[in-house]
Protein backbone atom coordinates (compact mmCIF):
# COMPACT_ATOMS: atom_id res chain seq x y z
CA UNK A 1 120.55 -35.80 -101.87
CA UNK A 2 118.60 -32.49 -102.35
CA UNK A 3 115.19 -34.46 -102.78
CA UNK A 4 116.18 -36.93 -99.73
CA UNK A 5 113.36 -36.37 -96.73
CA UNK A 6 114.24 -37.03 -93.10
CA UNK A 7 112.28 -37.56 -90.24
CA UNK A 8 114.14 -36.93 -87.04
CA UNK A 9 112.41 -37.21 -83.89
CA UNK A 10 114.53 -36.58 -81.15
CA UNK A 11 113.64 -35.06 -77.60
CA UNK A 12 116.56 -32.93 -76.68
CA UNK A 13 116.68 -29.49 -78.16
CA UNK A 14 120.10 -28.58 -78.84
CA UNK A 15 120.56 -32.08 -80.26
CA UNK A 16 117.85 -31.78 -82.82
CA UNK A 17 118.32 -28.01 -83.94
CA UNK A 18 122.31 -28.86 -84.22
CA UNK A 19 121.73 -32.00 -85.89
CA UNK A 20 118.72 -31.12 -88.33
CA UNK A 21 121.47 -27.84 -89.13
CA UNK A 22 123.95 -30.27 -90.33
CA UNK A 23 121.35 -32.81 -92.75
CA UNK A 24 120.06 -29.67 -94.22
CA UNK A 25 123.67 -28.04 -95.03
CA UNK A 26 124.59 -32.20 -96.42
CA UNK A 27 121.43 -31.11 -98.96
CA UNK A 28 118.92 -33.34 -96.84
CA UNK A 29 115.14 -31.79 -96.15
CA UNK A 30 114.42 -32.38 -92.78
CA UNK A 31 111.09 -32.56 -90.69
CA UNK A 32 111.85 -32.75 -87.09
CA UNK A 33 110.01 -33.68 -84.14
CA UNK A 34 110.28 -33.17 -80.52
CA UNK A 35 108.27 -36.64 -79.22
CA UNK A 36 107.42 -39.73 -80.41
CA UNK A 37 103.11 -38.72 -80.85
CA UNK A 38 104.35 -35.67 -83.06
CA UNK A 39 106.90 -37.96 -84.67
CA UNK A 40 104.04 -40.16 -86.15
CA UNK A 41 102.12 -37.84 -87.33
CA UNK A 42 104.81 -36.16 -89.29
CA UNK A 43 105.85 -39.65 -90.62
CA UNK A 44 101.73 -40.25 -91.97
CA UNK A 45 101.61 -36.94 -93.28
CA UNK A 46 105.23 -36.64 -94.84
CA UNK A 47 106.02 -40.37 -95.81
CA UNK A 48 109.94 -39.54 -95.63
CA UNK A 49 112.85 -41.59 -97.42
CA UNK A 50 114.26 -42.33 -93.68
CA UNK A 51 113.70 -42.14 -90.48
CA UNK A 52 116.36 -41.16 -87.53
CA UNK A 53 114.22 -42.21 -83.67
CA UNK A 54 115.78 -41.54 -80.41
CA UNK A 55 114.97 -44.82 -78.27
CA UNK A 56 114.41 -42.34 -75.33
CA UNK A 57 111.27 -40.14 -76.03
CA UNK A 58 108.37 -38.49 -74.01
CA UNK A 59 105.34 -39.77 -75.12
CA UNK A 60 105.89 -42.83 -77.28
CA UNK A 61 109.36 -44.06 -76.87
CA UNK A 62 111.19 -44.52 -80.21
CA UNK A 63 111.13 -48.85 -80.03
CA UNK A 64 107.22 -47.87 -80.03
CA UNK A 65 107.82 -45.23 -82.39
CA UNK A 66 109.90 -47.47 -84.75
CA UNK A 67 107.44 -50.50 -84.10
CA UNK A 68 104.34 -48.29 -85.39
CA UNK A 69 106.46 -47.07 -88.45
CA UNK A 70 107.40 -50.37 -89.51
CA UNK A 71 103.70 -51.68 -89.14
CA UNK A 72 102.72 -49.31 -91.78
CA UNK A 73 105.66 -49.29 -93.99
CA UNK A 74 109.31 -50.86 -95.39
CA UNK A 75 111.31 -47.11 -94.56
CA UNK A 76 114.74 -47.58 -93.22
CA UNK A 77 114.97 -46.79 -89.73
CA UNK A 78 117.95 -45.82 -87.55
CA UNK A 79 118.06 -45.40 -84.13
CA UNK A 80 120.05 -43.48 -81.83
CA UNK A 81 120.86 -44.90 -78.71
CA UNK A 82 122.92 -42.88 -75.68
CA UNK A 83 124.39 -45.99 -74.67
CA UNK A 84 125.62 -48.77 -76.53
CA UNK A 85 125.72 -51.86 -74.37
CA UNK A 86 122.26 -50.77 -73.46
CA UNK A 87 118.84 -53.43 -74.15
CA UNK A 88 117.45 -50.36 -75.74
CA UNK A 89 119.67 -51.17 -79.16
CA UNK A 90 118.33 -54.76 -79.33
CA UNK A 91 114.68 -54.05 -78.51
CA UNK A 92 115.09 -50.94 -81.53
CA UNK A 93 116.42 -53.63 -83.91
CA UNK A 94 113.60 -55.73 -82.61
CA UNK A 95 111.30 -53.63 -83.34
CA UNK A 96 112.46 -53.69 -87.23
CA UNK A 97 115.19 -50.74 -87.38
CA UNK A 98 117.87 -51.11 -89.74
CA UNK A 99 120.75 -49.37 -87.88
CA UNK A 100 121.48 -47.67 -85.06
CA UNK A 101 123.96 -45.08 -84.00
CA UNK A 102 125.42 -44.54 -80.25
CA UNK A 103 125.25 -41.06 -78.64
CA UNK A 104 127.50 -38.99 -78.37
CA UNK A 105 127.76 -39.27 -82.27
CA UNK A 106 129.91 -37.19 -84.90
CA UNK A 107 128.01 -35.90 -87.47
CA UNK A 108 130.15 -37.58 -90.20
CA UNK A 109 129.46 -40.76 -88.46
CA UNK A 110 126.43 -40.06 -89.23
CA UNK A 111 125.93 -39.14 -92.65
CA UNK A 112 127.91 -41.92 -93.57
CA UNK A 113 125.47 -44.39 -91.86
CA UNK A 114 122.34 -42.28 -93.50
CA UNK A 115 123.82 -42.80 -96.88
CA UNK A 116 124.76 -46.32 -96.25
CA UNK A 117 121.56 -47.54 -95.61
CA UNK A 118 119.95 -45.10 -98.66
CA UNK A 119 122.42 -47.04 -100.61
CA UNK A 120 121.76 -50.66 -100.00
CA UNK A 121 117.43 -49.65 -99.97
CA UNK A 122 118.17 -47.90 -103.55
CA UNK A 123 117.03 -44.28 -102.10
CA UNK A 124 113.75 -46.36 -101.02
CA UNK A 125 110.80 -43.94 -100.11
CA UNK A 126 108.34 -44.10 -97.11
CA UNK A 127 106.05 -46.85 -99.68
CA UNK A 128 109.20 -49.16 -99.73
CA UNK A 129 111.36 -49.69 -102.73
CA UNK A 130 113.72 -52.44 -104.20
CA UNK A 131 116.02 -54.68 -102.35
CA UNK A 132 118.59 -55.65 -104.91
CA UNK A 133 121.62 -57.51 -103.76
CA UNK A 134 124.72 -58.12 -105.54
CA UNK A 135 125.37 -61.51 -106.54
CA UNK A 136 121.68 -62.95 -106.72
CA UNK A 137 120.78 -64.77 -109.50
CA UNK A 138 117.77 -64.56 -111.36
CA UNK A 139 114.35 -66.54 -110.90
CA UNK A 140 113.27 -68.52 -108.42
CA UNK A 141 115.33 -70.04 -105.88
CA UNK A 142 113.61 -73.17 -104.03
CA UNK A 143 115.11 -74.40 -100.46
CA UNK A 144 112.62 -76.88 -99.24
CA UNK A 145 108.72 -75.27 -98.88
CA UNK A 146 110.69 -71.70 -99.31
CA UNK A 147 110.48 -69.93 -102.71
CA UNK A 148 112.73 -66.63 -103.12
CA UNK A 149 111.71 -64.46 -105.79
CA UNK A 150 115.25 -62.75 -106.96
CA UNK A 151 113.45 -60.65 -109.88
CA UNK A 152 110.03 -59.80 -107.93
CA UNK A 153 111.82 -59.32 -104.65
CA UNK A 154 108.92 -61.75 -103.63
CA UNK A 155 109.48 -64.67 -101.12
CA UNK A 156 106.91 -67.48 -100.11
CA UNK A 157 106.91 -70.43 -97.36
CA UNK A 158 104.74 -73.35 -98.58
CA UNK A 159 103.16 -71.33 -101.02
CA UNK A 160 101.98 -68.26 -98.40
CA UNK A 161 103.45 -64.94 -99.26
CA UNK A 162 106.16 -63.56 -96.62
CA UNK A 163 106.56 -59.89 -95.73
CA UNK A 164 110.10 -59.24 -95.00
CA UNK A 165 111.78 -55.77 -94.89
CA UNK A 166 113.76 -54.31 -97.43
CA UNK A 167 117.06 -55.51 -95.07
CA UNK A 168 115.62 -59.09 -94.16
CA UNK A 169 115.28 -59.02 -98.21
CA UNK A 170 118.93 -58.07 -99.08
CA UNK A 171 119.96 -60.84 -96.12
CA UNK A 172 118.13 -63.28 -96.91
CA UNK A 173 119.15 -63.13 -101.10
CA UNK A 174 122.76 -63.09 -99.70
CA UNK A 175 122.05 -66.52 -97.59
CA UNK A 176 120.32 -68.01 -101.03
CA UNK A 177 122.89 -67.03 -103.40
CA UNK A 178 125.40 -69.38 -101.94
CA UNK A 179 123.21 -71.80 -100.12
CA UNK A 180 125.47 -73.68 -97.88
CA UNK A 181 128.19 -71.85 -97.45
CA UNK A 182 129.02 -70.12 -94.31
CA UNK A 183 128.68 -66.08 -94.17
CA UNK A 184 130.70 -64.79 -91.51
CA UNK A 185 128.94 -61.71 -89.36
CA UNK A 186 131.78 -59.48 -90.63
CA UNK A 187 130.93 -60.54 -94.30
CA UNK A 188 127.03 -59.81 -93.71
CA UNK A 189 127.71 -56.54 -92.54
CA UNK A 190 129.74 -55.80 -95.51
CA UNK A 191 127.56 -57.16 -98.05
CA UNK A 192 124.18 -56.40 -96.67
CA UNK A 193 124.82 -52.67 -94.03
CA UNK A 194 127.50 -51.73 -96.67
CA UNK A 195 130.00 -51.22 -93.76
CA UNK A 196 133.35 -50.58 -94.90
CA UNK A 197 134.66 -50.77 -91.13
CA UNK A 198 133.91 -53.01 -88.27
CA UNK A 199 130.23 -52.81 -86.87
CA UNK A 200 128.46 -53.99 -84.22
CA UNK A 201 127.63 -57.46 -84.72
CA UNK A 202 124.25 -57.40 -82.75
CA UNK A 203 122.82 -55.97 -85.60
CA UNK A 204 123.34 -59.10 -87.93
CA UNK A 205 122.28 -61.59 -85.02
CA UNK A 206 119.00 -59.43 -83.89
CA UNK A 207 118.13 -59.54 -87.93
CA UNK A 208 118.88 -63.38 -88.40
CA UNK A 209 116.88 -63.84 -85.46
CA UNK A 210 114.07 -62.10 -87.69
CA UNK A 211 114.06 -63.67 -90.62
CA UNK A 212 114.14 -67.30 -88.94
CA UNK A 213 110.98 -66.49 -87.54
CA UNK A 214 109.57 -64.99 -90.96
CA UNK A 215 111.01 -68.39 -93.14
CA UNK A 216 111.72 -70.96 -90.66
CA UNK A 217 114.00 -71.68 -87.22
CA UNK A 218 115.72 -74.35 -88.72
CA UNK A 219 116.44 -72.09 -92.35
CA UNK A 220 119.84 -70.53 -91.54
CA UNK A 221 121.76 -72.49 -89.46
CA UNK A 222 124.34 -71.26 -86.66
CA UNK A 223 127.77 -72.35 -87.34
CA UNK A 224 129.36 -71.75 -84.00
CA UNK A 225 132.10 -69.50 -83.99
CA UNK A 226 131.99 -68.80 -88.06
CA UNK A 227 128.45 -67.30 -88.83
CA UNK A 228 125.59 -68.35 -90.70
CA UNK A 229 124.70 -70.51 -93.47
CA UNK A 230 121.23 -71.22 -95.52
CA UNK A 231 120.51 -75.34 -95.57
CA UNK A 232 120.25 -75.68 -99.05
């Protein structure tokens, strides 16, 4: 992890100084910020692996924050929220962040979650990087006017190229490698957030939500009560 950079932008002193203490003891190098405008800049000058945003930031709030990131690049994103029924989680996935972690957190907590998502984006860096997903098979996979790419990581709707995120990439291969068949939430978030423990659904449904409107509405359908499936 000794060549792993992370952004953290987070508003609260203590917060930041403890929490940048503990990446950089885990082996992590560590730019942190104290707003969202400073947080920017750091990210265009620095181009880090990941990024950790606070939703609640003076300045530019981190859904902005997060928004402007993802605009100019594929990084993994995680947010930290203070309260975890709050809209503030939904708007950050919105906004095209991967994860999200609820404050008060434990620093093993985490780490685990950092290294989860470096996992599952292959140590991506602040250009993007691979999406591979287990179980894919190779070539081209054709549902209707949608092409998926598994070798170039490429995807195309009636021939016009589609921009998805390194996570809407790894979901969306998972959907097309068993075309049909129903994925429950709890099976995404193993296969896809490389959770080994229950998660918070929300973050499947907000990223479903995504990708229908990158491929198609009626692509993955809702199987009430079970989860999702891909019409083949």
């Amino acid at each position: 992890m000794a060549e792993t950079h992370v952004l953290f932008v987070e508003d609260d002193d203590v917060i930041r100084e403890a929490t940048q203490l503990a990446l950089e003891r885990d082996g992590f190098a560590v730019t942190a910020m104290p707003d969202g405008l400073s947080g920017l800049e750091a990210f265009r000058a620095n181009r880090p692996d990941i990024a950790l945003l606070d939703v609640m930031l003076p300045g530019m709030d981190g859904v902005s924050l997060c928004r402007r990131i993802r605009d100019e690049s594929t990084v993994p994103v995680i947010m930290l929220s203070a309260r975890a029924d709050s809209i503030d989680v939904v708007l950050g996935l919105e906004a095209g962040a991967d994860d999200y972690v609820t404050k008060p957190f434990d620093g093993s907590v985490l780490m685990a979650r950092i290294r989860a998502v470096l996992r599952r984006f292959g140590h991506a860096g602040g250009n993007g990087g691979d999406a591979d997903a287990a179980g894919a098979d190779c070539g081209v996979l054709v549902f209707g006017d949608l092409e998926v790419d598994t070798e170039g990581m490429e995807v195309r709707r009636a021939g016009v190229p589609v921009a998805l995120t390194p996570t809407e990439m790894r979901l969306l291969l998972e959907f097309s490698s068993a075309p049909g068949t129903v994925l429950s939430r709890d099976k995404l978030l193993e296969r896809v957030w490389d959770y080994g423990w229950g998660g918070d659904t929300r973050v499947v449904d907000v990223h479903v939500q995504r990708l229908r409107t990158k491929i198609g509405q009626d692509r993955i359908e809702t199987v009430r009560g079970f989860g999702y499936k891909l019409k083949g």
